[in-house]
C-alpha atoms as a PDB file:
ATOM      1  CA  UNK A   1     101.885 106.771  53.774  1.00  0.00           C
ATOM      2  CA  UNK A   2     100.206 109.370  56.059  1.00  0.00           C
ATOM      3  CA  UNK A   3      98.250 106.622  57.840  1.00  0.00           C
ATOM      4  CA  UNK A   4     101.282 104.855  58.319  1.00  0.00           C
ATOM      5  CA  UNK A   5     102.711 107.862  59.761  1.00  0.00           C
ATOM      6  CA  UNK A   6      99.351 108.323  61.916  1.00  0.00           C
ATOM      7  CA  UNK A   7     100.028 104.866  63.532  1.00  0.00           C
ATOM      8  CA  UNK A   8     103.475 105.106  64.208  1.00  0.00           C
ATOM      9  CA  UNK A   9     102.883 108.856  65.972  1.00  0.00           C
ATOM     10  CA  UNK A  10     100.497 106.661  67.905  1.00  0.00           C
ATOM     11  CA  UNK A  11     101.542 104.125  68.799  1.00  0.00           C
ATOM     12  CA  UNK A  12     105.161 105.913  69.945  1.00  0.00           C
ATOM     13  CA  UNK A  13     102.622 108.107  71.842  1.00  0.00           C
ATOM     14  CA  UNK A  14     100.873 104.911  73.569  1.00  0.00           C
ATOM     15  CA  UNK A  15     104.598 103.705  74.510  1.00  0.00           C
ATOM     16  CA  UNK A  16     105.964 107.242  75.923  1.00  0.00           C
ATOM     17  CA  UNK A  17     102.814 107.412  77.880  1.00  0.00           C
ATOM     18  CA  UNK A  18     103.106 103.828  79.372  1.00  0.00           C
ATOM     19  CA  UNK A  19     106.640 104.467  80.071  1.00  0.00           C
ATOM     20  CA  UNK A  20     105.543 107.844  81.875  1.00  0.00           C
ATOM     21  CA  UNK A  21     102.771 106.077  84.116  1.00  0.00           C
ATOM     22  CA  UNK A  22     105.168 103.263  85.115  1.00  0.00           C
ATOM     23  CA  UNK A  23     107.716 105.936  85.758  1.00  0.00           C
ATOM     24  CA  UNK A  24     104.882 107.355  87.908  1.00  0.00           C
ATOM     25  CA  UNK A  25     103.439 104.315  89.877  1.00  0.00           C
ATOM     26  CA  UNK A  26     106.950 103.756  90.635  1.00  0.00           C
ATOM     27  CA  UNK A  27     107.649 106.966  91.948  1.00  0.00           C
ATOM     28  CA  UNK A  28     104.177 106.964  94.086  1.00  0.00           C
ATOM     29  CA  UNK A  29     105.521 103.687  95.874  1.00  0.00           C
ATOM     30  CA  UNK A  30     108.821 105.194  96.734  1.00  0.00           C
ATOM     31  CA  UNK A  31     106.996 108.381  98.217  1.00  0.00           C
ATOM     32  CA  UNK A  32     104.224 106.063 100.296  1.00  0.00           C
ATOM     33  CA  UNK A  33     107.704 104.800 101.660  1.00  0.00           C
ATOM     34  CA  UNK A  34     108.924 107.600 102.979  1.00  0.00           C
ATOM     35  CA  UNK A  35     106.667 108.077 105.780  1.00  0.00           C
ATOM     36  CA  UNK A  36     106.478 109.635 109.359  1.00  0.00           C
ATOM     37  CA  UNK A  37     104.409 107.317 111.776  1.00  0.00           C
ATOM     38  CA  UNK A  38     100.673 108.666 112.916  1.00  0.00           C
ATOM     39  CA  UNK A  39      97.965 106.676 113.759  1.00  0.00           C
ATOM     40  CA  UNK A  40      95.935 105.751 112.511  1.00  0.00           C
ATOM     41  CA  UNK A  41      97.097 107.031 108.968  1.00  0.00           C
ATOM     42  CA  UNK A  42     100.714 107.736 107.919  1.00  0.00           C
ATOM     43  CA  UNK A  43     102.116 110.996 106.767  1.00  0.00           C
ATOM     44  CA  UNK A  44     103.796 110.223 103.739  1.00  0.00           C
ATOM     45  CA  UNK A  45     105.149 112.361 100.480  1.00  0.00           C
ATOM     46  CA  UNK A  46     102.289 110.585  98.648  1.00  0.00           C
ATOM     47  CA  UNK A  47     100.265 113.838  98.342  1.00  0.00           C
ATOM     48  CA  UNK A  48     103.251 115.617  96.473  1.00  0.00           C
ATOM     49  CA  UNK A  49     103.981 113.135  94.009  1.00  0.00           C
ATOM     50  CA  UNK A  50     100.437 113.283  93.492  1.00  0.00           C
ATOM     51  CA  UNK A  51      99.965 116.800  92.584  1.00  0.00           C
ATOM     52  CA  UNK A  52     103.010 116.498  90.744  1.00  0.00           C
ATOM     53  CA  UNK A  53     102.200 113.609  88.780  1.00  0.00           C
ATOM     54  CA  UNK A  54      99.044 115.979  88.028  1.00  0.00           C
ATOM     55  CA  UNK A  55     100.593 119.224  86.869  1.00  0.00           C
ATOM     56  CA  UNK A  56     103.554 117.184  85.034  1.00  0.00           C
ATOM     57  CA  UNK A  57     101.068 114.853  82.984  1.00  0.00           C
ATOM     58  CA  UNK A  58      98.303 116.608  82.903  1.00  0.00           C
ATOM     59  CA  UNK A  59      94.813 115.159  83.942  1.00  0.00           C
ATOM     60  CA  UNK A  60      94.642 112.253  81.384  1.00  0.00           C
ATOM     61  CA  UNK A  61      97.886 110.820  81.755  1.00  0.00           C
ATOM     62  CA  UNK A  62      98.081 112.018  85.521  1.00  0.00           C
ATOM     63  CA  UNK A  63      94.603 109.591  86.519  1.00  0.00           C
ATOM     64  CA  UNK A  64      95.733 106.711  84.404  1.00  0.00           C
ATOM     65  CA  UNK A  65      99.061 106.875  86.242  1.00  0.00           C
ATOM     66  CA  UNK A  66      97.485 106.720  89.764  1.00  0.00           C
ATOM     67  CA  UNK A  67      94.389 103.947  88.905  1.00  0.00           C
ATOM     68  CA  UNK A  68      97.785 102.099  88.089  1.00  0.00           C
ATOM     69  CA  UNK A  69      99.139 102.898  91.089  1.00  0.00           C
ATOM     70  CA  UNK A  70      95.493 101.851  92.900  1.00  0.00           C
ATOM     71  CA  UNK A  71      95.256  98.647  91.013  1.00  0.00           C
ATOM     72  CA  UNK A  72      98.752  97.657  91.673  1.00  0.00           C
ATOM     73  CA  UNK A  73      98.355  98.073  95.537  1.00  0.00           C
ATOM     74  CA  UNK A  74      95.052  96.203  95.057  1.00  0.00           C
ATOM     75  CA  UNK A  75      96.272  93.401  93.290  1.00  0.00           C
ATOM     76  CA  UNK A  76      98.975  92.627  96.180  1.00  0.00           C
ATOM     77  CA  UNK A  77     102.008  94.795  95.120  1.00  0.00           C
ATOM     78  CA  UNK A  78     103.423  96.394  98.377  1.00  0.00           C
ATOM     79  CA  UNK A  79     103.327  99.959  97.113  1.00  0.00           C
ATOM     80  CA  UNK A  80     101.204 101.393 100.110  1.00  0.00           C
ATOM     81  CA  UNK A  81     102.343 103.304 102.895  1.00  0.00           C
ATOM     82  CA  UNK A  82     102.966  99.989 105.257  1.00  0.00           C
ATOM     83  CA  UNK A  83     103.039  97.214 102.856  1.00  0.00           C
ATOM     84  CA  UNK A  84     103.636  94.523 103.197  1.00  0.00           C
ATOM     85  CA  UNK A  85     103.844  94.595 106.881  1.00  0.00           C
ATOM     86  CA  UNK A  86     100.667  95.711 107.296  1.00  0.00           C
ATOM     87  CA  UNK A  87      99.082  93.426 104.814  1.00  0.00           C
ATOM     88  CA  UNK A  88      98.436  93.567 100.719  1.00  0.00           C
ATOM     89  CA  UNK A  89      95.947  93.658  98.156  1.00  0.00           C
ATOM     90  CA  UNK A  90      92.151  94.441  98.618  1.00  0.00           C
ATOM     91  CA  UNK A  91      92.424  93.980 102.305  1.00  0.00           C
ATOM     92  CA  UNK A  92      94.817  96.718 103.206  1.00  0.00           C
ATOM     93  CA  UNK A  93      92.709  98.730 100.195  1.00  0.00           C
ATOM     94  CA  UNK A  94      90.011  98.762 102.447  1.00  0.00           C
ATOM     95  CA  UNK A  95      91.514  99.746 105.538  1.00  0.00           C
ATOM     96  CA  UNK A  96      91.894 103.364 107.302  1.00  0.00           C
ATOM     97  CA  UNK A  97      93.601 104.898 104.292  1.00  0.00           C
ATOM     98  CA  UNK A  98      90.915 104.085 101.594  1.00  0.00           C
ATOM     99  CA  UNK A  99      89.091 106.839 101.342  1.00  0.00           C
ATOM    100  CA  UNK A 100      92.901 109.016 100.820  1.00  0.00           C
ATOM    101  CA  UNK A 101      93.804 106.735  98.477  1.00  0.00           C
ATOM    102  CA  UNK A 102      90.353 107.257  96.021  1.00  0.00           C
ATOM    103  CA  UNK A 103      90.663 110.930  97.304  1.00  0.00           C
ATOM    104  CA  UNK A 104      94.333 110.821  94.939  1.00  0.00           C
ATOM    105  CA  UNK A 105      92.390 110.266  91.349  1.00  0.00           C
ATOM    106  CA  UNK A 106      90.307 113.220  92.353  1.00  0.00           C
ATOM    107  CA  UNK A 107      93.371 115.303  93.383  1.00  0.00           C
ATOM    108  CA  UNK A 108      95.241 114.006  90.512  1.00  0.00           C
ATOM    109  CA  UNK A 109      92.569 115.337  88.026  1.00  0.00           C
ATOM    110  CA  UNK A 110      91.532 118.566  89.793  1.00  0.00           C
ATOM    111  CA  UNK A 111      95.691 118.985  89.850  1.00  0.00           C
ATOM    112  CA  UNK A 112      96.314 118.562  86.180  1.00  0.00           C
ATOM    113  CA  UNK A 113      92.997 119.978  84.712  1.00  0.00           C
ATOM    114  CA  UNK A 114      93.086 123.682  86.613  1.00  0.00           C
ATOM    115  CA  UNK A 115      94.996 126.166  84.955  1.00  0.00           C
ATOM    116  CA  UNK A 116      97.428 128.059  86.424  1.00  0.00           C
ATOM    117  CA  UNK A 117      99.494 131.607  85.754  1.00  0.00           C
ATOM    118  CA  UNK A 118     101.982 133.996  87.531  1.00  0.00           C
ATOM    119  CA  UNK A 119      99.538 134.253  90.381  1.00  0.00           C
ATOM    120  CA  UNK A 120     101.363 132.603  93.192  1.00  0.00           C
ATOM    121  CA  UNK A 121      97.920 132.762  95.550  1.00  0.00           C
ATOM    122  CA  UNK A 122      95.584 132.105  92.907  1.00  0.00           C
ATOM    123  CA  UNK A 123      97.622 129.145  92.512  1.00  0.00           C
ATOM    124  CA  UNK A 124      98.135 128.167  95.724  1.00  0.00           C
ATOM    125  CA  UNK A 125      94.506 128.184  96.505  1.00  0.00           C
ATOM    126  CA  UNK A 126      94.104 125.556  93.230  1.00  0.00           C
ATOM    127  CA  UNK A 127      96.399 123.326  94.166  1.00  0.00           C
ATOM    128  CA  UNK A 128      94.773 123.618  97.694  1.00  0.00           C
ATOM    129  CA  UNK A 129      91.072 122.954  96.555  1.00  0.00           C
ATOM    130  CA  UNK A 130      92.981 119.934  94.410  1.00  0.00           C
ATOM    131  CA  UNK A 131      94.321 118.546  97.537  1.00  0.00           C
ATOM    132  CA  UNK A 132      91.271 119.046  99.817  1.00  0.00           C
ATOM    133  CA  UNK A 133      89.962 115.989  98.166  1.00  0.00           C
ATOM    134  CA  UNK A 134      92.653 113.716  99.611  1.00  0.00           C
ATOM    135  CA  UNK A 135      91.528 114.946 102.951  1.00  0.00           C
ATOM    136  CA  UNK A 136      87.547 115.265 102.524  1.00  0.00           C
ATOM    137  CA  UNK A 137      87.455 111.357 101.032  1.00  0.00           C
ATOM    138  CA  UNK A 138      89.862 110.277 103.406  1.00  0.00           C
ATOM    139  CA  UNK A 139      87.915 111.494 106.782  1.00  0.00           C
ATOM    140  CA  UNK A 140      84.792 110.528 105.471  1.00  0.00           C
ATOM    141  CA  UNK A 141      85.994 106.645 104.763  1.00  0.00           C
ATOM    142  CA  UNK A 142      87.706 106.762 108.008  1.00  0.00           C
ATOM    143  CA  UNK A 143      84.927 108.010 109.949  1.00  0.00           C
ATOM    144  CA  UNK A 144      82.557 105.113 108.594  1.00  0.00           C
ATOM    145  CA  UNK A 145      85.008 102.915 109.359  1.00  0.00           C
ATOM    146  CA  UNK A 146      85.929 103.722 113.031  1.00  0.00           C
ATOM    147  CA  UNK A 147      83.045 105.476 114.188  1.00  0.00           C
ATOM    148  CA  UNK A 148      81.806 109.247 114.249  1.00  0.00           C
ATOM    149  CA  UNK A 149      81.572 108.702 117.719  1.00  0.00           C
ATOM    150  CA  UNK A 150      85.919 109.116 117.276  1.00  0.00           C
ATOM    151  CA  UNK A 151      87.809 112.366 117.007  1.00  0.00           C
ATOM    152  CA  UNK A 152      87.451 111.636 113.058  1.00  0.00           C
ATOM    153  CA  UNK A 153      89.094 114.883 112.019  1.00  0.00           C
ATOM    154  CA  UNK A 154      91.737 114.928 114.929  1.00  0.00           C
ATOM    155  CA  UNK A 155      92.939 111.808 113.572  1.00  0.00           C
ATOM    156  CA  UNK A 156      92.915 111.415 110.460  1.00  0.00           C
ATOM    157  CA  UNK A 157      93.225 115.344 109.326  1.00  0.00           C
ATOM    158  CA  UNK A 158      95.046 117.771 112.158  1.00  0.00           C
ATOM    159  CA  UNK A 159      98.223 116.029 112.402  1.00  0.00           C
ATOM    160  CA  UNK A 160      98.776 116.217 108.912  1.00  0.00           C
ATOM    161  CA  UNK A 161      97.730 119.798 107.976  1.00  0.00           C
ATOM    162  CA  UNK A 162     101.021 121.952 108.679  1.00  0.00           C
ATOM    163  CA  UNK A 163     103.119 119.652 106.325  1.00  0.00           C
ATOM    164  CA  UNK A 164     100.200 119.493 103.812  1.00  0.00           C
ATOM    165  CA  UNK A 165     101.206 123.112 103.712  1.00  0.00           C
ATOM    166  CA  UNK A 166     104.417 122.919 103.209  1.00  0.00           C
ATOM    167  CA  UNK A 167     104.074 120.681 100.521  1.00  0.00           C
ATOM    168  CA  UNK A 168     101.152 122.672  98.797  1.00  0.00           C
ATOM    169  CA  UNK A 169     104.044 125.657  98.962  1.00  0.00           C
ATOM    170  CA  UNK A 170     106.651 123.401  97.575  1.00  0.00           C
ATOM    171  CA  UNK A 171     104.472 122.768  94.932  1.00  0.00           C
ATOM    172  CA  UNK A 172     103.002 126.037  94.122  1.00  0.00           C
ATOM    173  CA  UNK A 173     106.896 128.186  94.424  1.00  0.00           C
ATOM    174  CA  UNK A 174     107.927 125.106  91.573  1.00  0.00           C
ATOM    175  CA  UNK A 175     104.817 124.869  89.462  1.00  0.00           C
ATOM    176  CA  UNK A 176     106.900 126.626  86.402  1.00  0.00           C
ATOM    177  CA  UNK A 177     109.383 123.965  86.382  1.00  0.00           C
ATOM    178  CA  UNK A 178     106.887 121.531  86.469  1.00  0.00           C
ATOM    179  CA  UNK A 179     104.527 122.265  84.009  1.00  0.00           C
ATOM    180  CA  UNK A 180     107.920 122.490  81.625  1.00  0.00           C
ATOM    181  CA  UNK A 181     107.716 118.730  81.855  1.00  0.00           C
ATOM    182  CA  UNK A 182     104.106 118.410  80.218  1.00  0.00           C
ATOM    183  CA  UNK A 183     106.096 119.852  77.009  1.00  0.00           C
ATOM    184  CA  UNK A 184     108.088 116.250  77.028  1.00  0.00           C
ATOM    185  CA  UNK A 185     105.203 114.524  77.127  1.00  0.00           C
END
């Protein structure tokens, strides 16, 4: 009887969390959507969802919902920011915005693993060390790829910084009523 019990906790547990990272990848594709044109990366809502998906699930749940997300781009489902006009799969993977995109697992993690309290700067300087990552992976891939010899860091990190902030803010004012979802799950 209690092993019965065991299993069914479980395996209900398995299927909430399934239904959660779903929930999530699906979410992540609708935010890479909404986008403001840069080149040669767009500014999307990508990096809220993530740090949301982060604090809301936690780090476990919050990294198994974004390598979801990451294998379902790579596989050739147009969830990126500019798919499918700008190609699918491995090959748009690889492009300009690769090194943001691994910089997300890393964001998601640092997002949901770090605790956080009442401290609204504390926590805003978490949540900006989390997000840094995006950033740090992202101009490093994107420097390799187009050449140091480019304004790396003009490109691919100043036009974005001022609504990174916001969003950090948005984030950090709300944290309270999102960690109250990490009690559903």
């Amino acid at each position: 009887m209690y092993m019965e019990t065991v299993k069914n906790i479980t395996q209900s547990q398995i299927v909430k969390n399934v239904f959660f990272a779903l929930i999530g990848t699906i979410i992540l594709a609708i935010s890479s959507k909404i986008k403001i044109p840069f080149y040669p990366v767009p500014m999307t809502m990508q990096t809220f969802v993530v740090l949301f998906i982060g604090i809301a699930f936690g780090w476990r749940l919050g990294l198994a919902t974004v390598s979801l997300y990451l294998l379902e781009g790579i596989c050739g489902l147009p969830v990126f920011s500019g798919t499918p006009e700008k190609g699918l799969g491995l090959i748009y993977f690889t492009g300009p915005t690769m090194g943001y995109l691994i910089g997300f697992l890393f964001t998601v993690f640092f997002a949901g693993y770090l605790d956080y309290d009442n401290n609204i700067i504390k926590n805003f300087i978490k949540i900006t060390f989390a997000t840094s990552f995006i950033y740090i992976l992202g101009l490093i891939w994107l420097g390799s790829l187009i050449g140091w010899d480019k304004p790396v860091y003009k490109l691919g990190a100043q036009p974005f910084l001022l609504a990174e902030a916001f969003k950090i803010l948005l984030i950090t004012f709300t944290l309270s009523k999102i960690k109250k979802i990490r009690r559903i799950i």
